[in-house]
Protein backbone atom coordinates (compact mmCIF):
# COMPACT_ATOMS: atom_id res chain seq x y z
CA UNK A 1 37.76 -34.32 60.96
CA UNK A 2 34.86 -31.85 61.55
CA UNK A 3 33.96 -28.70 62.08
CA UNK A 4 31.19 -26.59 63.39
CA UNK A 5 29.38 -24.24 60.58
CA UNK A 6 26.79 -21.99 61.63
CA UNK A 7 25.31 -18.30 61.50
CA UNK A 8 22.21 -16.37 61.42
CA UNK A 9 20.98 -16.83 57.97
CA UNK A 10 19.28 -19.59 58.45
CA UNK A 11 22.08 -22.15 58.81
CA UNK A 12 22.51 -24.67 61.18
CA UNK A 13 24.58 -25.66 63.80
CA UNK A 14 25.94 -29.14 62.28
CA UNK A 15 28.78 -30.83 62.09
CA UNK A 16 29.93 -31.13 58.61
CA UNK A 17 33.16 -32.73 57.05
CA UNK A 18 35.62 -30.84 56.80
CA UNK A 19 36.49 -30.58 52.71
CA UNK A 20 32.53 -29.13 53.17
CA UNK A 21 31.22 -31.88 50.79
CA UNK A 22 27.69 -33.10 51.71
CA UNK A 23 27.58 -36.74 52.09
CA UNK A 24 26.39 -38.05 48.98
CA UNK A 25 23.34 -40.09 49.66
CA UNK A 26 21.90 -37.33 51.33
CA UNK A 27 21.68 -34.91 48.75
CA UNK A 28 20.62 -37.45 46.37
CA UNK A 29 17.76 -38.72 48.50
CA UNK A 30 16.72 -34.86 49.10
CA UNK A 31 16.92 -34.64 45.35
CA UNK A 32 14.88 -37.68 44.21
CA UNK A 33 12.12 -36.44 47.23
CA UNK A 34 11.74 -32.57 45.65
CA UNK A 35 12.54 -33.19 42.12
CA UNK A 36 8.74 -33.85 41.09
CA UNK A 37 7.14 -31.49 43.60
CA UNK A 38 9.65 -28.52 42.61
CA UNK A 39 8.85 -29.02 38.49
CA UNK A 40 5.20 -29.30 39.26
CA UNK A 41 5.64 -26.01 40.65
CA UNK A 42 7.60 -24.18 37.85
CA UNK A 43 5.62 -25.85 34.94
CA UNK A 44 3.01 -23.87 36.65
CA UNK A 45 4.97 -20.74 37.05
CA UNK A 46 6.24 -21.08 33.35
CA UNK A 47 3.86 -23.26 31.76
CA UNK A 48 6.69 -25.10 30.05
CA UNK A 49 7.35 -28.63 31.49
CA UNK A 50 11.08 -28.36 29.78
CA UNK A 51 11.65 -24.94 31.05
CA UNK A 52 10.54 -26.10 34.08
CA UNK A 53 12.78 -28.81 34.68
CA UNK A 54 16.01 -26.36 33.64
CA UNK A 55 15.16 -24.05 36.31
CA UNK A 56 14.41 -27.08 38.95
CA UNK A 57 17.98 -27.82 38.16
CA UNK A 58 19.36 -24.94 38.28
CA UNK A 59 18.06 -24.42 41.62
CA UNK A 60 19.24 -28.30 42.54
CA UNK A 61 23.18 -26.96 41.39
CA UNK A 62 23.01 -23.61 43.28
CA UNK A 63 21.67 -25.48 46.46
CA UNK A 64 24.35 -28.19 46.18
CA UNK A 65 27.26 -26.25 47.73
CA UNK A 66 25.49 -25.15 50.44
CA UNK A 67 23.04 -27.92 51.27
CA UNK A 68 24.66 -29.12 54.31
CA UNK A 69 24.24 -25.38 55.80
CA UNK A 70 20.31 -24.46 55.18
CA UNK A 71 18.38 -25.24 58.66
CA UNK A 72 15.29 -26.80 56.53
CA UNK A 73 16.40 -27.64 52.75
CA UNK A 74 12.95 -27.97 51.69
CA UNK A 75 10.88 -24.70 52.66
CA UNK A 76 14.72 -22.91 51.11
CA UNK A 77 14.62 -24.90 47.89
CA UNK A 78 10.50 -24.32 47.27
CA UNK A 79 12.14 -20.59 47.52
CA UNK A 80 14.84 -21.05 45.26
CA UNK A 81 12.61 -22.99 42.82
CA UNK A 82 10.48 -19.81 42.96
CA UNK A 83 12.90 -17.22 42.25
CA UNK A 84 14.64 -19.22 39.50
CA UNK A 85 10.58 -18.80 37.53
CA UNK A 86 10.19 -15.26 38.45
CA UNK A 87 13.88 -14.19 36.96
CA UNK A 88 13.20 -16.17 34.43
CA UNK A 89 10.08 -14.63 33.65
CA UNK A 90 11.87 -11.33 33.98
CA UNK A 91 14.50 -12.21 31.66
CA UNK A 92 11.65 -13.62 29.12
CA UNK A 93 9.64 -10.01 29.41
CA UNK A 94 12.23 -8.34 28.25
CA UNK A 95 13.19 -10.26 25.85
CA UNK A 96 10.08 -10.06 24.44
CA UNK A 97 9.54 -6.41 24.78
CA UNK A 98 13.18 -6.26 22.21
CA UNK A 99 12.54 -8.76 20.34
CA UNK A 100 9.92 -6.86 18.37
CA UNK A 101 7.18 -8.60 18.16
CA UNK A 102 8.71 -12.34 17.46
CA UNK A 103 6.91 -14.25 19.23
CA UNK A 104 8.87 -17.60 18.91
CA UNK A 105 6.95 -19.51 21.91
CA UNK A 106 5.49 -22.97 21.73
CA UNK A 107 1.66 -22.88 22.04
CA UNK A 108 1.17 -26.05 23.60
CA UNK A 109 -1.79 -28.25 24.28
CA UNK A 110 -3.19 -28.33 27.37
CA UNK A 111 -1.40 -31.19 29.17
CA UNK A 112 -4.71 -32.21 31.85
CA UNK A 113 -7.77 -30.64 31.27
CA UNK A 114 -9.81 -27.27 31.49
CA UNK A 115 -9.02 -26.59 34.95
CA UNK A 116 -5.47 -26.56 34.20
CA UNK A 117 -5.44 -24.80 30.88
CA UNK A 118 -7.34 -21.50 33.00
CA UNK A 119 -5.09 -22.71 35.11
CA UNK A 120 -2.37 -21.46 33.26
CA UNK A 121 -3.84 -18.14 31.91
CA UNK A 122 -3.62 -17.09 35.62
CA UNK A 123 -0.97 -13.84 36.89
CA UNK A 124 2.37 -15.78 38.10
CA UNK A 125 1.70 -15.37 41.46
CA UNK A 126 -1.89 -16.57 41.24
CA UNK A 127 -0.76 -19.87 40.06
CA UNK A 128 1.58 -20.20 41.76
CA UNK A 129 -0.35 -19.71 44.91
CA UNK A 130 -3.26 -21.88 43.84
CA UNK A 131 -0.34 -24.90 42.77
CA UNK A 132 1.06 -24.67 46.46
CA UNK A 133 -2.39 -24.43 48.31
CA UNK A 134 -3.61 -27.26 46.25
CA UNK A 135 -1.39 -29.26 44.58
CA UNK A 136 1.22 -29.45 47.20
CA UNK A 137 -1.51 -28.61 50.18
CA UNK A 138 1.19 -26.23 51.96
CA UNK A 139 -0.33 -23.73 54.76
CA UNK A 140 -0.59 -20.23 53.97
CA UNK A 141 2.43 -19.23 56.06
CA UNK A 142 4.67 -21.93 54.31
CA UNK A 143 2.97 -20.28 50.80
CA UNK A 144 3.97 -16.78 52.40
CA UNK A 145 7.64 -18.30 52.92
CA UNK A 146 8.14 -19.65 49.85
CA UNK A 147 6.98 -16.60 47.48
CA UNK A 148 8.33 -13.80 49.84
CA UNK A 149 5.69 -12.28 50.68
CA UNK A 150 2.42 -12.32 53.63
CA UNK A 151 0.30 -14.26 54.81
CA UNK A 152 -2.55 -11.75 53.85
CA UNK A 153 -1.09 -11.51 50.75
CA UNK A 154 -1.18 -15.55 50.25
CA UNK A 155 -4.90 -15.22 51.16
CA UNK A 156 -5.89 -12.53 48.97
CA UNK A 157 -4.05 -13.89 45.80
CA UNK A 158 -6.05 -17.41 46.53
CA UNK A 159 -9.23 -15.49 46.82
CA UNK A 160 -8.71 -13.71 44.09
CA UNK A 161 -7.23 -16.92 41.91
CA UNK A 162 -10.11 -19.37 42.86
CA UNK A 163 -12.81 -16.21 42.01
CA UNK A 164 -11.07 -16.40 38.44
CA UNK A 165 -11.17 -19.99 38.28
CA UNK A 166 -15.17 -19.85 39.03
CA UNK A 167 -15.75 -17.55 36.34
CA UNK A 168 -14.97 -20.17 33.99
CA UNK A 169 -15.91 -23.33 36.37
CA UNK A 170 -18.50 -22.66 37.61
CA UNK A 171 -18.90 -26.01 39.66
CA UNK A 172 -15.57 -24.88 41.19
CA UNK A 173 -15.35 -24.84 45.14
């Protein structure tokens, strides 16, 4: 048996069974298609690769109950993946601010090269713009979508990111 599920937050008009369970293959496929993409994106937001992969699945468990009602899964979960880094990063600076000056990160090596390791010194946002433009060649409005804020915004923070990755690359484009 089915029913219809739908409102105005972005979910769709679908049929869905009705226990509300997604079918399984479908959320797995979804996951095996953003899994990459989405750590990629919060190793560059966190600059840990294991951090990165908690808070991609993190995001994958919160989605998972309501996957079968999001309109576009993708575009939502890019979001998600997003806000999992920046409370994190919230969490981390204040943790840091009590913690008294015990620092107990991992310094790690660069993991690709010099482009990456400035990369990496960048302002959150920064990177995280210059990962989507780039690295995952979204437009500006789907960049504006995912972090929450404008378009102009998305511009200015590239502008600003690729200007701070020719100060120290000169040959940079």
């Amino acid at each position: 048996m089915f029913i219809v599920m739908g409102n105005s937050t972005g979910i769709t008009n679908q049929t869905a069974p009705m226990d509300g369970r997604v079918p399984h293959d479908e959320f797995e496929s979804f996951y095996r298609d953003h899994l990459l993409p989405a750590v990629r994106l919060a190793h560059v937001m966190t600059g840990s690769n294991a951090l990165a992969e908690d808070l991609v699945h993190d995001a994958f468990l919160k989605l998972r109950p309501r996957y079968d009602t999001v309109r576009e899964p993708g575009p939502y979960f890019r979001a998600m993946v997003v806000n999992e880094c920046r409370m994190w990063a919230r969490r981390h600076e204040v943790e840091s601010r009590h913690a008294g000056g015990m620092d107990e990160r991992l310094e790690l090596p660069p993991e690709h090269d010099d482009a990456w390791a400035h990369l990496l010194t960048l302002p959150p946002r920064r990177r995280a713009v210059l990962f989507l433009r780039f690295y995952e060649d979204l437009s500006t409005n789907d960049i504006a979508e995912a972090l929450g804020c404008r378009p102009t915004t998305v511009r200015s923070l590239l502008r600003r990111g690729l200007a701070s990755m020719r100060e120290v690359m000169p040959d940079v484009h």
